[in-house]
C-alpha atoms as a PDB file:
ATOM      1  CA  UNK A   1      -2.635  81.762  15.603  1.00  0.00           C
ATOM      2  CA  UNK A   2      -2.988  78.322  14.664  1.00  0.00           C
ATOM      3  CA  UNK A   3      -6.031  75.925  15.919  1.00  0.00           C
ATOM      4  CA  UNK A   4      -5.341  72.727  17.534  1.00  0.00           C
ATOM      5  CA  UNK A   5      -7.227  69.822  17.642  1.00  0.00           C
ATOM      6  CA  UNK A   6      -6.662  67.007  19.868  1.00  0.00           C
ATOM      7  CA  UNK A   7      -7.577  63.261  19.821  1.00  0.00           C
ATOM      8  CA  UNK A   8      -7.968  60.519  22.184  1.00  0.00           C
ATOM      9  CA  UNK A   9      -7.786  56.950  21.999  1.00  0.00           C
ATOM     10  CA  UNK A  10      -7.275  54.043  24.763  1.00  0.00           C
ATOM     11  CA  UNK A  11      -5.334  50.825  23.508  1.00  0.00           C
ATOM     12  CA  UNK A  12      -5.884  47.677  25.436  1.00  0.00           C
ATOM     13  CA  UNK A  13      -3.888  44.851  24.737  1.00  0.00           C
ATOM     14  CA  UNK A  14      -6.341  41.389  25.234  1.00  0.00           C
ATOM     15  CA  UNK A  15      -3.578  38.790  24.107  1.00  0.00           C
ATOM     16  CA  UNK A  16      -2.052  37.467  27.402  1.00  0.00           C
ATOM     17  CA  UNK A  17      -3.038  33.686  27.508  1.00  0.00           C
ATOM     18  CA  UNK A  18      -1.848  34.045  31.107  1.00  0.00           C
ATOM     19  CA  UNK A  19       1.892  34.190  31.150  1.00  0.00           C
ATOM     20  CA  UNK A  20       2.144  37.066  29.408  1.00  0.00           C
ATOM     21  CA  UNK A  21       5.151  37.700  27.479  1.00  0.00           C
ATOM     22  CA  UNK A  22       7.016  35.125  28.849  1.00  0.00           C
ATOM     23  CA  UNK A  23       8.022  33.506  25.135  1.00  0.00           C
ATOM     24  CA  UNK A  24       7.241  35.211  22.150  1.00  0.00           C
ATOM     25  CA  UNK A  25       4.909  32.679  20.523  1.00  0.00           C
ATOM     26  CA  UNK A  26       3.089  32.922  24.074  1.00  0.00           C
ATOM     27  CA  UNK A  27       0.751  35.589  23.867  1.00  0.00           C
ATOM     28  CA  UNK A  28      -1.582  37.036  21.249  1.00  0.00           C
ATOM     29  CA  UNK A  29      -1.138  40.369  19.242  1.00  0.00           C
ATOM     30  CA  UNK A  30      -4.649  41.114  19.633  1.00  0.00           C
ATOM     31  CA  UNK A  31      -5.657  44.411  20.788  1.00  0.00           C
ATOM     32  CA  UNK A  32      -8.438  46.849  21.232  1.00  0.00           C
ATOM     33  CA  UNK A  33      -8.720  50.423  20.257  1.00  0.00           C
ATOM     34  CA  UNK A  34     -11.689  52.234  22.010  1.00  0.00           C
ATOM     35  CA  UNK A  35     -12.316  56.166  21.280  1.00  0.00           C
ATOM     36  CA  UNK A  36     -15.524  57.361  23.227  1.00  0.00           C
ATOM     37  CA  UNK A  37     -18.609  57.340  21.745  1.00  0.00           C
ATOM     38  CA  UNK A  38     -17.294  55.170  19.167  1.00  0.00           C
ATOM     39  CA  UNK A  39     -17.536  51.434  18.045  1.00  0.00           C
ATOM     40  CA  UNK A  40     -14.289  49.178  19.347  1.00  0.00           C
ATOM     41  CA  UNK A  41     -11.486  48.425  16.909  1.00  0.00           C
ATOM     42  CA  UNK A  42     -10.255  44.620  17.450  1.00  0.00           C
ATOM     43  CA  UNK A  43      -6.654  44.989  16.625  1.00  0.00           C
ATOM     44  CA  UNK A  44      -3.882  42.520  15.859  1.00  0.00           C
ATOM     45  CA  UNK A  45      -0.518  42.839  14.140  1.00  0.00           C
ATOM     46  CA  UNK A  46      -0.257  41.878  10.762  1.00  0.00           C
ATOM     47  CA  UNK A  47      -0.430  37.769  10.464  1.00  0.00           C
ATOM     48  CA  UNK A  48       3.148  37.960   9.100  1.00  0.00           C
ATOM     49  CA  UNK A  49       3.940  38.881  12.937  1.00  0.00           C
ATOM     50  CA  UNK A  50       1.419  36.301  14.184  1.00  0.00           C
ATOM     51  CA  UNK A  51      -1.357  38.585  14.064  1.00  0.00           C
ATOM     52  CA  UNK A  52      -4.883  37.276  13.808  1.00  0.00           C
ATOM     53  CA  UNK A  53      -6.102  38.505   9.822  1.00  0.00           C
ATOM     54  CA  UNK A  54      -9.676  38.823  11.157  1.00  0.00           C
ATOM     55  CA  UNK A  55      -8.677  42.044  13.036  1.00  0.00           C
ATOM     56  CA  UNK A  56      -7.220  45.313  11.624  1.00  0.00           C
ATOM     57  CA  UNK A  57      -3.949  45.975  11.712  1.00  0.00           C
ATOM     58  CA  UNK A  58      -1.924  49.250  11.718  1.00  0.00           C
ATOM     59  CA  UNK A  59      -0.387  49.242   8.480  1.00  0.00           C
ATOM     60  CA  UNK A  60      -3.919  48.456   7.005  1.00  0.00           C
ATOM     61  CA  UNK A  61      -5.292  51.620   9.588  1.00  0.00           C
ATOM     62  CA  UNK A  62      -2.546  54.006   8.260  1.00  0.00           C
ATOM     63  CA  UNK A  63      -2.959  53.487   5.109  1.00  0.00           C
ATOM     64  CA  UNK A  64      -7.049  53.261   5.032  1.00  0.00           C
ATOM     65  CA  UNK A  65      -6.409  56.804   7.206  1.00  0.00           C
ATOM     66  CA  UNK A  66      -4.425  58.364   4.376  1.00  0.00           C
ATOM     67  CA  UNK A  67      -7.091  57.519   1.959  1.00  0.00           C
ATOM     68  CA  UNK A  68     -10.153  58.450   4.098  1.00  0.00           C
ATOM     69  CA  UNK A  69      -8.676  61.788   4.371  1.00  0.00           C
ATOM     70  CA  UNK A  70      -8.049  62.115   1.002  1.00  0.00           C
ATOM     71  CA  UNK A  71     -11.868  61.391  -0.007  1.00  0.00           C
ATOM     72  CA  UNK A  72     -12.882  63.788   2.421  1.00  0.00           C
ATOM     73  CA  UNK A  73     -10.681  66.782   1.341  1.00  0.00           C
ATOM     74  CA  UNK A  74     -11.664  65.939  -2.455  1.00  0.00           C
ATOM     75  CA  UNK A  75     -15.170  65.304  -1.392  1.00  0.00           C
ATOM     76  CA  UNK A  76     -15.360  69.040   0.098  1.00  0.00           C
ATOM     77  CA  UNK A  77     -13.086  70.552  -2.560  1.00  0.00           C
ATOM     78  CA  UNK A  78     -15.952  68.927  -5.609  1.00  0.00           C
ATOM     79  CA  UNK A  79     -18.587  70.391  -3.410  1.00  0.00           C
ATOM     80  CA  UNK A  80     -16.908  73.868  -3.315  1.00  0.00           C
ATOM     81  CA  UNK A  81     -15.847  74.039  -7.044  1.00  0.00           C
ATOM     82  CA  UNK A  82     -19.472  72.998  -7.983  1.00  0.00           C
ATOM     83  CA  UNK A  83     -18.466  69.573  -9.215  1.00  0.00           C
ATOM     84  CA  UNK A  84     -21.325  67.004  -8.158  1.00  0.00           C
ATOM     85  CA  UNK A  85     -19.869  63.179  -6.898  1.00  0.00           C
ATOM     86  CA  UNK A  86     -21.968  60.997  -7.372  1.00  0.00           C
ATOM     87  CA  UNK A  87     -19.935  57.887  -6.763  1.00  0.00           C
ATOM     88  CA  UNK A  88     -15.981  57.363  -4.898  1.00  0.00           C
ATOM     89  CA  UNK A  89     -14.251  54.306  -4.246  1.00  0.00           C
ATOM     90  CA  UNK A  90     -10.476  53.843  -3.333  1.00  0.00           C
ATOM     91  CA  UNK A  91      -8.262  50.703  -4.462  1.00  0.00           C
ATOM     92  CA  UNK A  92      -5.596  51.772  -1.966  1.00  0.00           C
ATOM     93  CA  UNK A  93      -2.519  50.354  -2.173  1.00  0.00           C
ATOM     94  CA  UNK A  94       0.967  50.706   0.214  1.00  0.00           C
ATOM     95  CA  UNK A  95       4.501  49.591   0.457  1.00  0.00           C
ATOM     96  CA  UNK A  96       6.277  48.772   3.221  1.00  0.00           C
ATOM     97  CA  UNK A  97      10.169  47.691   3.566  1.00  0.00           C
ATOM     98  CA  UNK A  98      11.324  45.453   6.342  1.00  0.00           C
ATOM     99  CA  UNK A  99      15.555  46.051   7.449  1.00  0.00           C
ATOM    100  CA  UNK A 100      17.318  43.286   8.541  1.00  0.00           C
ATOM    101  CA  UNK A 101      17.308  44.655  12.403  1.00  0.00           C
ATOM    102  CA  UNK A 102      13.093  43.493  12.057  1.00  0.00           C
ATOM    103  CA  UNK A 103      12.010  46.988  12.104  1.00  0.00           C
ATOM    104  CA  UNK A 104      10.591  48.720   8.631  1.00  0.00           C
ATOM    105  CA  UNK A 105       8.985  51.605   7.110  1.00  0.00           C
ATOM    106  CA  UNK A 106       6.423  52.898   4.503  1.00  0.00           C
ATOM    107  CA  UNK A 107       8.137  53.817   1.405  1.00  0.00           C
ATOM    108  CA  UNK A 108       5.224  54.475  -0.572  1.00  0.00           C
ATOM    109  CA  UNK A 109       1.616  54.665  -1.054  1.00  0.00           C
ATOM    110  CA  UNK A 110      -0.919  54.950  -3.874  1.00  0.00           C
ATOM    111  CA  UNK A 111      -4.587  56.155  -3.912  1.00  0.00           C
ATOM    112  CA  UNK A 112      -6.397  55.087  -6.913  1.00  0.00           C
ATOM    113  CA  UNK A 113     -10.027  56.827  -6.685  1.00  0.00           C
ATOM    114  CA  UNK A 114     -12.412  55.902  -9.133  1.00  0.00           C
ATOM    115  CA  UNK A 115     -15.010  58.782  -9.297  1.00  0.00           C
ATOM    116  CA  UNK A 116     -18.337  59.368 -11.280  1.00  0.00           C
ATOM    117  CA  UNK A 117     -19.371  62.901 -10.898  1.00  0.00           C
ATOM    118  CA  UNK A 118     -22.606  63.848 -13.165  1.00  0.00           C
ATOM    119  CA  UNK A 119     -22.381  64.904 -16.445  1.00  0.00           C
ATOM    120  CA  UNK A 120     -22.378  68.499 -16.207  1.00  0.00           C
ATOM    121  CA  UNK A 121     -19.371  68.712 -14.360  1.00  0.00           C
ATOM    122  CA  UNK A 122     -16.374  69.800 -15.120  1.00  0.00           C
ATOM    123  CA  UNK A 123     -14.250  66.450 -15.255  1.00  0.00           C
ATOM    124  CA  UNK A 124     -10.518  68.456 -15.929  1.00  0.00           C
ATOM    125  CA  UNK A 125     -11.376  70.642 -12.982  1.00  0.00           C
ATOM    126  CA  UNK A 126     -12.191  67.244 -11.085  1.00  0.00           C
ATOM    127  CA  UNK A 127      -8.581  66.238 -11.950  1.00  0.00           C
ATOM    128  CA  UNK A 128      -6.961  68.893 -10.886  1.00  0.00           C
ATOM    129  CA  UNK A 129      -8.751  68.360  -7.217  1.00  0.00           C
ATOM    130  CA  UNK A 130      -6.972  65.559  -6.445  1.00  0.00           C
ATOM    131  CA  UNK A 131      -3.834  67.266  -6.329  1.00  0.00           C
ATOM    132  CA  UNK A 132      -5.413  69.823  -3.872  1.00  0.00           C
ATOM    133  CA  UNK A 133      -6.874  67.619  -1.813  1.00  0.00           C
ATOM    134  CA  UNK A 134      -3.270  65.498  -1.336  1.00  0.00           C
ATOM    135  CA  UNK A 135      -1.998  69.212  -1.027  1.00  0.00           C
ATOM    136  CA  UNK A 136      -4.887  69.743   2.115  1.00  0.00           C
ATOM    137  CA  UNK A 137      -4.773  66.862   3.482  1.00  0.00           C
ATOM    138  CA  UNK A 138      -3.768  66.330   7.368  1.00  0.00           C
ATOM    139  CA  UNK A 139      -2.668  62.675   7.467  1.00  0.00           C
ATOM    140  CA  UNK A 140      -0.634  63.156   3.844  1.00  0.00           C
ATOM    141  CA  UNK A 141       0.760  65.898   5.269  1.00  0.00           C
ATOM    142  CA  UNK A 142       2.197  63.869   8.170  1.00  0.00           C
ATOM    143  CA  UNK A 143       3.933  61.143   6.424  1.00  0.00           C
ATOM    144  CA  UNK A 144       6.996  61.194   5.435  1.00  0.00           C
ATOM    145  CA  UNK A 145       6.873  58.885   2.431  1.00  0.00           C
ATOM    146  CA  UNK A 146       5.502  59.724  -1.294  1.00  0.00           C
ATOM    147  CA  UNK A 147       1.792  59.376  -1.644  1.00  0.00           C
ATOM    148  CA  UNK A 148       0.951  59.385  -5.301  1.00  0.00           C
ATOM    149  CA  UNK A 149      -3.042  58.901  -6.533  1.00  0.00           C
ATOM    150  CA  UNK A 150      -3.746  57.849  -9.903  1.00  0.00           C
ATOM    151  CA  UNK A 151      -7.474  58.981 -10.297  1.00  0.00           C
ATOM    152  CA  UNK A 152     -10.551  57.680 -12.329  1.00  0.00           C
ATOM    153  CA  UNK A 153     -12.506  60.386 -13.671  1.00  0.00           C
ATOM    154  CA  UNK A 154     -16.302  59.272 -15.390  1.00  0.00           C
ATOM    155  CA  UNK A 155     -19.445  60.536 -15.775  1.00  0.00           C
ATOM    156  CA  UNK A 156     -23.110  59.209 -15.191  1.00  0.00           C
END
């Protein structure tokens, strides 16, 4: 039987200047995202949409999800294949395509970790894990775009 796992979030728009929606450049795309126990989100839609660029947005939250889950499926699948990380950054990088109605969609995305795992390990093997963990991964497996990763394999 398969496990299920459920999350919880509350979104709170803040961005009604006090007439609400009543003209579309007269309210603010600012939001917050609260999940219990955790610290706020300040949300805004991108500022291509008159969003505020201090706050997050969702396309930068989708695809920061997609490569947070990534690192921590690779992270694990090092640890279990006795290849030591020592180091893991992610130049992320997404596309999205806007239609002519206004609406749009991810076409793409492309991890680009850049790993140092110690000298002793096995840096082929740590090539290969990449594949796994896009393989394992939760949010990956949601999408329904290509997610490629072009990894960075080096030793210290």
């Amino acid at each position: 039987m398969a496990q299920e796992h459920q999350y919880k979030s509350l979104l709170t728009w803040t961005g009604n200047k006090g007439t609400g929606t009543s003209n579309y450049k007269d309210y603010d795309r600012q939001y917050d995202i609260t999940i219990e126990g955790k610290p706020t989100l300040a949300g805004s839609s991108d500022p291509a949409f008159r969003g505020d660029a201090s706050r997050h947005n969702p396309e930068d939250m989708l695809l920061a999800s997609i490569s947070s889950c990534h690192m921590l499926w690779y992270l694990h699948l090092c640890s279990v294949n006795k290849i030591v990380v020592t180091d893991y950054s992610d130049p992320a990088v997404a596309t999205m395509v806007m239609n002519p109605d206004g609406s749009g969609q991810f076409t793409s995305a492309t991890l680009n970790p850049q790993v140092t795992i110690t000298a002793g390990s096995n840096v082929e093997k740590a090539e290969e894990l990449h594949h796994e963990a896009n393989k394992m991964c939760f949010v990956t497996r949601s999408m329904n775009f290509p997610i490629g990763h072009v990894p960075t394999i080096k030793t210290n």
